[in-house]
Protein backbone atom coordinates (compact mmCIF):
# COMPACT_ATOMS: atom_id res chain seq x y z
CA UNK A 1 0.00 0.00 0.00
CA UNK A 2 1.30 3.44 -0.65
CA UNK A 3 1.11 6.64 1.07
CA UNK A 4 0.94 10.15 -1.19
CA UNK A 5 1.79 13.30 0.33
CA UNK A 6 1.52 16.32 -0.96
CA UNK A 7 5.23 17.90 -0.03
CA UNK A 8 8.31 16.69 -2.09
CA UNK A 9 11.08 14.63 -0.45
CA UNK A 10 13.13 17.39 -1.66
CA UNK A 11 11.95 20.78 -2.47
CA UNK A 12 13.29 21.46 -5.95
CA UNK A 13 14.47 24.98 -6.86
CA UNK A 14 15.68 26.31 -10.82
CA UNK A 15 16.99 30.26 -10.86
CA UNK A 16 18.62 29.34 -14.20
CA UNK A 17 15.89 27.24 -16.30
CA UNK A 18 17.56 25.39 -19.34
CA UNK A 19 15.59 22.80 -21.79
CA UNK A 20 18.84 21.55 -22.68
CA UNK A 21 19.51 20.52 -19.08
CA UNK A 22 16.08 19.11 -18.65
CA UNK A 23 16.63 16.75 -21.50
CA UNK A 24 19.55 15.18 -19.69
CA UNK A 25 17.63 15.11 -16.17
CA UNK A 26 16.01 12.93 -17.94
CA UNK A 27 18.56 10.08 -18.13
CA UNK A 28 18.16 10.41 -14.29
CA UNK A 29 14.56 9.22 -14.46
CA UNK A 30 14.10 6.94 -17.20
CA UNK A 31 17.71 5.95 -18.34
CA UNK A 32 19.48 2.92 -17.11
CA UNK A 33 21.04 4.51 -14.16
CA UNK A 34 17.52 6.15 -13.48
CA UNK A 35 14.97 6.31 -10.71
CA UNK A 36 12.39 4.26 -12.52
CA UNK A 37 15.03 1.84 -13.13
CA UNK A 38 15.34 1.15 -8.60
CA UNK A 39 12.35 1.43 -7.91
CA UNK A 40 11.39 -1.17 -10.19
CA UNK A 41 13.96 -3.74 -9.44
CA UNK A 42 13.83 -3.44 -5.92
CA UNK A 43 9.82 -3.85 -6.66
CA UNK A 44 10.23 -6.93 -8.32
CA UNK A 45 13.24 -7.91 -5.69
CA UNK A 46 10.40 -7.48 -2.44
CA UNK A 47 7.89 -9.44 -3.73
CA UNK A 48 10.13 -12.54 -4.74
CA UNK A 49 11.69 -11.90 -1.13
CA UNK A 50 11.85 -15.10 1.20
CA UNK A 51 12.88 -15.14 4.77
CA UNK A 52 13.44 -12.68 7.26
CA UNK A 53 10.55 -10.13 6.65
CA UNK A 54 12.73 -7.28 7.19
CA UNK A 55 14.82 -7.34 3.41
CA UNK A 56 11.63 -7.48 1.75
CA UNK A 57 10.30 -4.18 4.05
CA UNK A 58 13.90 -2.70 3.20
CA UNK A 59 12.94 -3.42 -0.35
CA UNK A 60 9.66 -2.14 -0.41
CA UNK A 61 10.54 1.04 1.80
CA UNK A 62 13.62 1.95 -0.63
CA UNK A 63 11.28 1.51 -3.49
CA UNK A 64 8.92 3.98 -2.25
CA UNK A 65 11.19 6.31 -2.14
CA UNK A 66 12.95 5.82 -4.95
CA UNK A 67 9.18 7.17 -6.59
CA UNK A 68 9.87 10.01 -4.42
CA UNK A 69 13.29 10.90 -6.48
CA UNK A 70 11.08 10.49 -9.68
CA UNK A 71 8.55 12.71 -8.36
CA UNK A 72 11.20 15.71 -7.97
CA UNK A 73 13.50 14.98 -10.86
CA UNK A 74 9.82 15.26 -12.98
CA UNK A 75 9.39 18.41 -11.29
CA UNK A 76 12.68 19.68 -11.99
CA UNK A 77 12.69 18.43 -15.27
CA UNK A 78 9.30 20.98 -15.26
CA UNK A 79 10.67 23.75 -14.14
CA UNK A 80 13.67 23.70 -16.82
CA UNK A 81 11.35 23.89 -19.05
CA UNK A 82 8.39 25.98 -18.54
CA UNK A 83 9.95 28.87 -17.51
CA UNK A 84 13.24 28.59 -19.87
CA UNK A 85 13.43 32.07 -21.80
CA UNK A 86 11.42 31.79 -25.36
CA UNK A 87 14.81 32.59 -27.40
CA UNK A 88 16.24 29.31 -26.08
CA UNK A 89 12.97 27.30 -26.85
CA UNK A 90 13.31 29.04 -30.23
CA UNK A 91 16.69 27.64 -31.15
CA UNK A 92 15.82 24.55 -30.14
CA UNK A 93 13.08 24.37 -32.48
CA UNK A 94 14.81 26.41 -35.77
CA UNK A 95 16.17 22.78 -36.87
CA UNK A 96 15.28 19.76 -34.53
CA UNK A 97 17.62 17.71 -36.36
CA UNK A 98 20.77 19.70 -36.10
CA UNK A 99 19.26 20.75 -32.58
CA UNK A 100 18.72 16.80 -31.79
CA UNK A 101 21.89 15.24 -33.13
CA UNK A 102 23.91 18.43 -31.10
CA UNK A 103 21.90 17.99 -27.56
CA UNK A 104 19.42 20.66 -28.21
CA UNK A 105 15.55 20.17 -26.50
CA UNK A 106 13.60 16.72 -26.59
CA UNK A 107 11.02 18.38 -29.44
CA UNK A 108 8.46 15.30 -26.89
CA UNK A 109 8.60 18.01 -24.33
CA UNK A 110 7.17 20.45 -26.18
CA UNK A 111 4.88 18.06 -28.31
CA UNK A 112 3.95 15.08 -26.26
CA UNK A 113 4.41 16.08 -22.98
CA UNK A 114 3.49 20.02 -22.45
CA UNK A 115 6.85 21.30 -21.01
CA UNK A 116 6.87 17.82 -18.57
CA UNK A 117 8.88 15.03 -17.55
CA UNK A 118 8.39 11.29 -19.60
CA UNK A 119 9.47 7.84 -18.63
CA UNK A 120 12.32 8.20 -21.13
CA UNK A 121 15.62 8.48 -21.23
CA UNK A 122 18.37 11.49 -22.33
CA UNK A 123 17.77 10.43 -25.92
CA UNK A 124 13.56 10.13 -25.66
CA UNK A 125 13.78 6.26 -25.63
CA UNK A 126 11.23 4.68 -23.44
CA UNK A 127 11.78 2.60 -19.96
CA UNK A 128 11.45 -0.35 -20.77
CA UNK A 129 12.36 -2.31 -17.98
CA UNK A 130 15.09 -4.35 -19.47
CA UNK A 131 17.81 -3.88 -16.71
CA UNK A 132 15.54 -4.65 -13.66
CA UNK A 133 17.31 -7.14 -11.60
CA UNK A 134 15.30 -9.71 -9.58
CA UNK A 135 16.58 -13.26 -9.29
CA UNK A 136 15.14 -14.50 -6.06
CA UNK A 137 18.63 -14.49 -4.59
CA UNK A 138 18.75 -12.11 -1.79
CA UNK A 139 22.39 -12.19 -1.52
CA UNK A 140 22.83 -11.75 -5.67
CA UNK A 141 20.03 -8.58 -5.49
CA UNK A 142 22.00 -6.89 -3.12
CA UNK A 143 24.68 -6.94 -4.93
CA UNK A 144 23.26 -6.18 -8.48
CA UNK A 145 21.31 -3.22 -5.94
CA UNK A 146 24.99 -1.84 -4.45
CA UNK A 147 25.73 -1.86 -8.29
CA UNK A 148 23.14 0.10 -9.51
CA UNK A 149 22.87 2.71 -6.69
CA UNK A 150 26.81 3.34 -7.30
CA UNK A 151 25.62 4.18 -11.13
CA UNK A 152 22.91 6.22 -10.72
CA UNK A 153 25.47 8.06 -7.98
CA UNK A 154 28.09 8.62 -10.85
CA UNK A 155 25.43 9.95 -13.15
CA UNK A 156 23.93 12.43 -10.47
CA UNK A 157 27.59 13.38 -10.08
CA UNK A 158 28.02 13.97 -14.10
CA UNK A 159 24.79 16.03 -14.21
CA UNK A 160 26.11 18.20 -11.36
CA UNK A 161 29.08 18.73 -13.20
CA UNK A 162 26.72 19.86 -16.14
CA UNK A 163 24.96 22.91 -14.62
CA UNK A 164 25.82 26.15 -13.11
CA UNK A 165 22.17 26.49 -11.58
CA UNK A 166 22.60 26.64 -7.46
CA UNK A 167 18.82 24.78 -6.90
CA UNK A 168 19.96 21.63 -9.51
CA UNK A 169 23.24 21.49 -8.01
CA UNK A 170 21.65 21.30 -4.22
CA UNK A 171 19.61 18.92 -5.61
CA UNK A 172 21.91 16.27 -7.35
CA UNK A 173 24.17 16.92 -3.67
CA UNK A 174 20.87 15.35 -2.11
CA UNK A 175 20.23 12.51 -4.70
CA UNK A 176 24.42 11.70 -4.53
CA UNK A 177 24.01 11.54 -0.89
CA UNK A 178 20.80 9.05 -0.83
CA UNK A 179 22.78 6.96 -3.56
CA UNK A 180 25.22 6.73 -1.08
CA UNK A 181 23.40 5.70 1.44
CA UNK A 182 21.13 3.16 -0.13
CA UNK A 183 24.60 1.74 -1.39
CA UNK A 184 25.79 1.13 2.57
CA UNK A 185 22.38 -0.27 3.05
CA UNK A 186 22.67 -2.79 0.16
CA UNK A 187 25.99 -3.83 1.39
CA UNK A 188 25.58 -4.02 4.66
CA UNK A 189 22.86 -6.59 3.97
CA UNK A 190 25.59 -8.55 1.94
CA UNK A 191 27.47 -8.55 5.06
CA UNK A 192 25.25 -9.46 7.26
CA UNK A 193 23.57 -12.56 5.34
């Protein structure tokens, strides 16, 4: 059973929107290394848990807020957008190929999703569930969990690297630091099974 609350995990904040930017955020929701990605696996990972009840809450606890992280990446993947200055929305749409093939804006946004995140990746392909994890193997999830937590940390780190805007940057701190953690957490079930 879920739980919706109004208030974000994190509060997200954009002084310097940038449709370029957004289309990489989204790599952090529905690329490999993404939030969709987590949530699914450890999903999938909870309900084939056996045993000790407490991995599969761990599981199930983690995934939930792993929907959290989508939640505010969406929204900052929103506010990139909507409020980006028109000239920049302009170039991005004087040639979509050029403006494609060199990073510009995901045309979607604009067309598919009114100025709003998708399940898709940095390149507008689709999660499609294809690296979710979940062998029944508590000991082998963990690990294939430590795994995937230290990726999605790398690309937070890479997209932090990308932006000069104060409110993404706090924001990518907070999802490299919950990365982190959920790493520990994954490993210190390794170590203690």
């Amino acid at each position: 059973m879920f739980f919706h609350q109004s208030k974000l995990q994190y509060e997200v904040r954009c002084e310097k929107p940038n449709p370029i930017f957004a289309k990489m955020l989204q790599q952090a929701i529905g690329g490999v290394e993404g939030e969709i990605r987590v949530a699914m696996q450890y999903f999938f990972q909870a309900m084939g848990a056996r045993g000790n009840p407490k991995y599969r809450d761990m599981l199930m606890i983690t995934a939930t807020e792993e929907l959290s992280h989508i939640e505010f990446l969406g929204h900052a993947v929103a506010l990139n957008l909507e409020t980006a200055p028109a000239h920049m929305k302009d170039e991005a749409a004087k040639d979509p190929v050029v403006a494609a093939v060199l990073g510009g804006m995901n045309p979607r946004h604009l067309l598919s999703s009114g100025l709003s995140a998708m399940p898709v990746n940095a390149n507008g392909v689709p999660f499609d569930m294809s690296h979710v994890y979940a062998t029944g193997n508590l000991a082998a999830d963990m690990l294939a969990n430590a795994t995937a937590e230290a990726g999605g940390r790398v690309l937070a780190s890479r997209l932090y690297e990308l932006t000069d805007d104060p409110g993404m940057k706090d924001m990518l701190s907070f999802l490299i630091a919950r990365d982190t953690m959920h790493q520990q957490q994954w490993l210190a079930v390794i170590e203690e099974l």
